[in-house]
N, C-alpha and C. Protein backbone atom coordinates (compact mmCIF):
# COMPACT_ATOMS: atom_id res chain seq x y z
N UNK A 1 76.29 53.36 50.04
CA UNK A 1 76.14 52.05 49.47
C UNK A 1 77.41 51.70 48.68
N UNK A 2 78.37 50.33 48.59
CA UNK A 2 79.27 49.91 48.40
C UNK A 2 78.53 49.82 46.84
N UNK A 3 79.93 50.29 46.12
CA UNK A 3 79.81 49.81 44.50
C UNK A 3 80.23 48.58 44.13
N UNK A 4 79.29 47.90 43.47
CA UNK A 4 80.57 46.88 42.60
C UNK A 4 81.45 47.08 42.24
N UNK A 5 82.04 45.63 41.92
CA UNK A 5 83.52 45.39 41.26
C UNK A 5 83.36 46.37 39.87
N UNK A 6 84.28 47.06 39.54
CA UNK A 6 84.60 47.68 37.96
C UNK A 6 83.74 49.12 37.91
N UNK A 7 83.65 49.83 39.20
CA UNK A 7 83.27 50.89 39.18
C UNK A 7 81.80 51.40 38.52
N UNK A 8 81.18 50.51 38.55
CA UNK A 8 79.59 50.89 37.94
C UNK A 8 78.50 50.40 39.11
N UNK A 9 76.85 50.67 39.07
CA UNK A 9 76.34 50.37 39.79
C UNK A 9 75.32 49.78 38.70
N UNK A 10 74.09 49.29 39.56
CA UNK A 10 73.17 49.08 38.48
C UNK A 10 72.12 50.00 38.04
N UNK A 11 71.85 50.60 38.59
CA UNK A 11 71.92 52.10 37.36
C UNK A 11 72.40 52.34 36.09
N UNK A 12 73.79 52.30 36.07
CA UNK A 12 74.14 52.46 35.10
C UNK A 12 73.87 51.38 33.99
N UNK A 13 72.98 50.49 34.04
CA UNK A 13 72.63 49.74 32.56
C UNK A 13 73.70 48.61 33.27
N UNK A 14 74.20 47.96 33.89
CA UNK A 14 74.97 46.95 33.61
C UNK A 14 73.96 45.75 35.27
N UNK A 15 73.97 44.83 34.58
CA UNK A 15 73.12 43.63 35.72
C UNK A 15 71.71 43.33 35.09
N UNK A 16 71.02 44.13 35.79
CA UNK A 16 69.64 43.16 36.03
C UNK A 16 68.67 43.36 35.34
N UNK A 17 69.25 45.01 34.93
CA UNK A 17 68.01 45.82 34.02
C UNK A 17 68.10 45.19 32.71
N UNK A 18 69.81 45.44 32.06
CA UNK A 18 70.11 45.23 30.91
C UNK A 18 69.64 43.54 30.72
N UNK A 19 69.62 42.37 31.15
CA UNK A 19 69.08 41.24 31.35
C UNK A 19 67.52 41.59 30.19
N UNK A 20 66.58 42.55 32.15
CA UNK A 20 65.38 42.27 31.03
C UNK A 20 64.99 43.13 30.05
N UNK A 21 65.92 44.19 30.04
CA UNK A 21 65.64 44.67 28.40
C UNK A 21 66.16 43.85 27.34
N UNK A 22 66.69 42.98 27.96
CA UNK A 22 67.43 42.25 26.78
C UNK A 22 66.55 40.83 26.11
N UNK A 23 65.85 40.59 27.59
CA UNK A 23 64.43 39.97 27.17
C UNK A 23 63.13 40.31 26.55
N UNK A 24 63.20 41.20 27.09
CA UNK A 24 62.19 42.40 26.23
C UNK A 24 62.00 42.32 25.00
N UNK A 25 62.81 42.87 24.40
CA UNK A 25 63.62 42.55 23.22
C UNK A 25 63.29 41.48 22.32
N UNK A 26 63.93 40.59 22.85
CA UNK A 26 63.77 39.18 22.64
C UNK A 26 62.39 38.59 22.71
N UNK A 27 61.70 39.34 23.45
CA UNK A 27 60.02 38.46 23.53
C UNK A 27 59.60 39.35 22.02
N UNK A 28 59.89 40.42 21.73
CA UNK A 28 59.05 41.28 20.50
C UNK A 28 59.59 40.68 19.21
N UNK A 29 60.59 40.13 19.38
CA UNK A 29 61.28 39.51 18.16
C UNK A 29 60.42 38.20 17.55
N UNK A 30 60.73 37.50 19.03
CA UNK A 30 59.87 36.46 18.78
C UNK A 30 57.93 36.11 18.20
N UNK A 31 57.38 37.21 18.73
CA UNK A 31 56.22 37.53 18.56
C UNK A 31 56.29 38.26 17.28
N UNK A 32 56.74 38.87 16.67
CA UNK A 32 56.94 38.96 15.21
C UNK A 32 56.80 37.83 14.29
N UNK A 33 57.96 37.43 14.45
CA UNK A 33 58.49 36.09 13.70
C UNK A 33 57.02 34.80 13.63
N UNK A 34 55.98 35.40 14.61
CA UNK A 34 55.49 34.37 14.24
C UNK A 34 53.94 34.97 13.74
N UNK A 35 53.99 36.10 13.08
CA UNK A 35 52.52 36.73 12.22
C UNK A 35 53.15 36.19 10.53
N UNK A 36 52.51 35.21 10.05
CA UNK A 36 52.22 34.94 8.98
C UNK A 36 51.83 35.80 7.83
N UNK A 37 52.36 35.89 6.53
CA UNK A 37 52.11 36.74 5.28
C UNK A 37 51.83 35.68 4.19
N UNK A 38 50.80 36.16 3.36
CA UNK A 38 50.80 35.13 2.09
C UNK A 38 52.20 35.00 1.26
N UNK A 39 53.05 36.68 1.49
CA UNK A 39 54.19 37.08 0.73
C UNK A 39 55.31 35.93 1.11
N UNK A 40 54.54 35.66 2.13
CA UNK A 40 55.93 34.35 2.94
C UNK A 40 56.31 33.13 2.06
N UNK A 41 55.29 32.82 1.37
CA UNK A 41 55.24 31.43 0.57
C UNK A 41 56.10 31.66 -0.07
N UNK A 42 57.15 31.32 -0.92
CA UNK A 42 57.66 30.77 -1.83
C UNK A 42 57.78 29.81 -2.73
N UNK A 43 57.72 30.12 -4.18
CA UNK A 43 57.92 28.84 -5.26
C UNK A 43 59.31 28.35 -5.11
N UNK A 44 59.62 27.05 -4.88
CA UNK A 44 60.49 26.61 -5.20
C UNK A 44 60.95 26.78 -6.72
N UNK A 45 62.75 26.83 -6.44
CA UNK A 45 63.65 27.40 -7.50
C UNK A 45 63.65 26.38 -8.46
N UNK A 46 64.00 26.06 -8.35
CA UNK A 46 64.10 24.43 -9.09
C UNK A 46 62.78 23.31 -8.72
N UNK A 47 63.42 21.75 -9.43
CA UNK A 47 62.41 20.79 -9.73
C UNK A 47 63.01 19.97 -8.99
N UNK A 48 62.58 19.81 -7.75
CA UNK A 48 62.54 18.06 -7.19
C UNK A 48 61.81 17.53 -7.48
N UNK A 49 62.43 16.09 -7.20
CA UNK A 49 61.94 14.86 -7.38
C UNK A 49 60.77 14.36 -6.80
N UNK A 50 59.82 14.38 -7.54
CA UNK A 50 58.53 13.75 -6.64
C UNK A 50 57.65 14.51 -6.57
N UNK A 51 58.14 15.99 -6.39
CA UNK A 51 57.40 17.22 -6.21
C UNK A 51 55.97 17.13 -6.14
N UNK A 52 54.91 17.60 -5.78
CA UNK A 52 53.62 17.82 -6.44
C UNK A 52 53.34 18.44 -7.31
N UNK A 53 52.65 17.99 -8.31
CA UNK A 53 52.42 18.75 -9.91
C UNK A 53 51.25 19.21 -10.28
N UNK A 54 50.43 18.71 -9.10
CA UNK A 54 48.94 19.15 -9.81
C UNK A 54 48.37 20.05 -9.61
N UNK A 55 49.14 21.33 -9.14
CA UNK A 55 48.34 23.18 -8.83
C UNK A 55 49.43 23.59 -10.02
N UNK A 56 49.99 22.93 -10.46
CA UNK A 56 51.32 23.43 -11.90
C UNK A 56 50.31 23.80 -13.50
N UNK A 57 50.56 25.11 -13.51
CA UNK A 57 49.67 25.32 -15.00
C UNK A 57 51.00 24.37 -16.14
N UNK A 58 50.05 24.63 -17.11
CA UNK A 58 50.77 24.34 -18.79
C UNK A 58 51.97 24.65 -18.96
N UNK A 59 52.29 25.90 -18.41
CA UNK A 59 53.79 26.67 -18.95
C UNK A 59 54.25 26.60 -17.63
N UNK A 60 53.88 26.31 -16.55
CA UNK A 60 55.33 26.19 -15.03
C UNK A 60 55.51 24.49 -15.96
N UNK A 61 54.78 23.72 -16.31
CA UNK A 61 55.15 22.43 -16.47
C UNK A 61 56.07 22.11 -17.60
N UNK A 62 56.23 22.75 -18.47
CA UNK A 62 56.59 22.85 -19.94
C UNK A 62 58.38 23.46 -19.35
N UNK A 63 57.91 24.51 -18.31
CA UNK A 63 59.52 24.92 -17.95
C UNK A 63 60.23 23.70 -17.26
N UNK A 64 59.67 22.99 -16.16
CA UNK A 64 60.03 22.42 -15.69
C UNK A 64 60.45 21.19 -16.91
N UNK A 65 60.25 20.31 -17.95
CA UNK A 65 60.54 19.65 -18.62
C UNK A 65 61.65 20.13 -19.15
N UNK A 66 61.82 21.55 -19.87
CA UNK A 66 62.98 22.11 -20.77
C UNK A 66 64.27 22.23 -19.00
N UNK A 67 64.06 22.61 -18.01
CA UNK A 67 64.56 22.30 -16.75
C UNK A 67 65.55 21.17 -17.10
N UNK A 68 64.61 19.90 -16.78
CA UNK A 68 65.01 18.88 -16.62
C UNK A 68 65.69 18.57 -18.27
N UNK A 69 65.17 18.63 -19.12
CA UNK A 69 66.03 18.12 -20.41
C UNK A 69 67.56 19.38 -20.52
N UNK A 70 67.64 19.76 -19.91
CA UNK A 70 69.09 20.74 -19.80
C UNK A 70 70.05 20.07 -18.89
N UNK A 71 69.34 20.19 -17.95
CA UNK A 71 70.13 18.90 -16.92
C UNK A 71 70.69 17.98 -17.35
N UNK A 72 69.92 17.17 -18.28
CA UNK A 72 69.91 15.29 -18.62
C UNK A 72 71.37 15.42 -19.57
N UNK A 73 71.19 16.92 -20.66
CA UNK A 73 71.92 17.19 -21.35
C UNK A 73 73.47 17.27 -20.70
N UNK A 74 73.66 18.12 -19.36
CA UNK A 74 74.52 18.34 -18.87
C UNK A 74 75.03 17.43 -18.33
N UNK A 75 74.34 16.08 -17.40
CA UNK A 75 75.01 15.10 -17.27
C UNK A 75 75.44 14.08 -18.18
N UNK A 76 74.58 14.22 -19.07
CA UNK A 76 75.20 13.33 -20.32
C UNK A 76 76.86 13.59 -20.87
N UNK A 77 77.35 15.20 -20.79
CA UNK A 77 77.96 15.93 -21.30
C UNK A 77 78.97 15.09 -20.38
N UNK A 78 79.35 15.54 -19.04
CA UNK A 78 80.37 14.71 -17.85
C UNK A 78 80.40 13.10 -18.23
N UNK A 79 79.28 12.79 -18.52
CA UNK A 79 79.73 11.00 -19.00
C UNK A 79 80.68 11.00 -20.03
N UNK A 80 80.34 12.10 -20.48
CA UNK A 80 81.50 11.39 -21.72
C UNK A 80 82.45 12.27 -21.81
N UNK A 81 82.80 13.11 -20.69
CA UNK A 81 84.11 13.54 -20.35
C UNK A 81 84.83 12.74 -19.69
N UNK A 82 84.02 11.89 -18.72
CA UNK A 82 84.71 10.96 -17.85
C UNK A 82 84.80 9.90 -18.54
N UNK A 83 84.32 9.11 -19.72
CA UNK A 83 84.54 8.07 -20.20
C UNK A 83 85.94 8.07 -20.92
N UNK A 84 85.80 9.66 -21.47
CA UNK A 84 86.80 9.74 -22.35
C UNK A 84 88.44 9.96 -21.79
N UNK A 85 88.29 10.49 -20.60
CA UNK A 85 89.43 10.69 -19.65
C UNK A 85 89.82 8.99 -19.50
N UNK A 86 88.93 8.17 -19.16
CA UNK A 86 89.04 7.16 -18.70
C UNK A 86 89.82 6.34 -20.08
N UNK A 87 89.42 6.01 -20.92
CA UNK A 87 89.97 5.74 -22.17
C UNK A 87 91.49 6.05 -22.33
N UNK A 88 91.58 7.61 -21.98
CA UNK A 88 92.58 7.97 -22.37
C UNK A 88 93.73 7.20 -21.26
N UNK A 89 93.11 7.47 -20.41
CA UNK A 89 94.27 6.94 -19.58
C UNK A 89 94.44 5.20 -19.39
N UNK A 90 93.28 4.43 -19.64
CA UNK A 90 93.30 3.05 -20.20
C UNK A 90 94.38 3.11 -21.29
N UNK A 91 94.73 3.69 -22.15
CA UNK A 91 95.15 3.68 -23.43
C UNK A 91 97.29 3.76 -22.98
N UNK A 92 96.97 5.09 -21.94
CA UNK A 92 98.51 5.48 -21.75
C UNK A 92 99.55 4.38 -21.04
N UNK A 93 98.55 3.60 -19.78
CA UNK A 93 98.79 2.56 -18.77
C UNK A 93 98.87 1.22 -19.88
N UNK A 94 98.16 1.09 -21.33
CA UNK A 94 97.95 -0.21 -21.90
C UNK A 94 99.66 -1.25 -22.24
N UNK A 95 99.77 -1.61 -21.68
CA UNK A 95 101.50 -2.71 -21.89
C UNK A 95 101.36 -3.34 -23.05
C-alpha cells in the first residue's frame, strides 16, 4: 500500500482518526460546560445603574450607598481639577 505525502500513514495519528478524537474531545467539553452549579452565580462587583435592589439586605445596601458616595466624591475631585486647569490656562492665553 502506497504511503502518503510526508512519510506517515494513518495509523500513525495523522488524518481521520486525529479529526475524531479531536471531536471527541470537543463533544465532552461541550457537555460539561453546560451542567449548571449554584457556585456559578455571581454577585456583581460593583453598583449599576438601575440594578435590582429588592433581594439586597440592610448592609449590601448601606455598602452600596458609601460605594456610590466615594465615587460622587471622586468625580467631584476631577471637576475641579479640570476647572482649575481650565482657569489656569484661561488666565495664561488672557490679552
Amino acid at each position: 500500500m502506497p504511503r502518503p505525502r510526508g512519510g506517515r500513514n494513518w495509523r500513525e495519528g495523522v488524518g481521520l482518526r486525529s479529526t475524531i478524537n479531536g471531536l471527541k474531545s470537543h463533544k465532552a467539553q461541550a457537555r460539561s460546560s453546560l451542567v449548571f452549579d449554584d457556585g456559578d452565580i455571581k454577585k456583581p462587583k460593583g453598583h449599576e445603574v438601575g440594578m435590582p435592589i429588592d433581594t439586597m439586605s440592610v448592609g449590601e445596601l448601606e455598602q452600596r450607598i458609601a460605594l456610590l458616595q466615594s465615587e460622587i466624591a471622586r468625580l467631584e475631585q476631577a471637576i475641579a481639577a479640570r476647572r482649575n486647569t481650565r482657569a489656569a490656562a484661561d488666565s495664561l492665553f488672557k490679552l
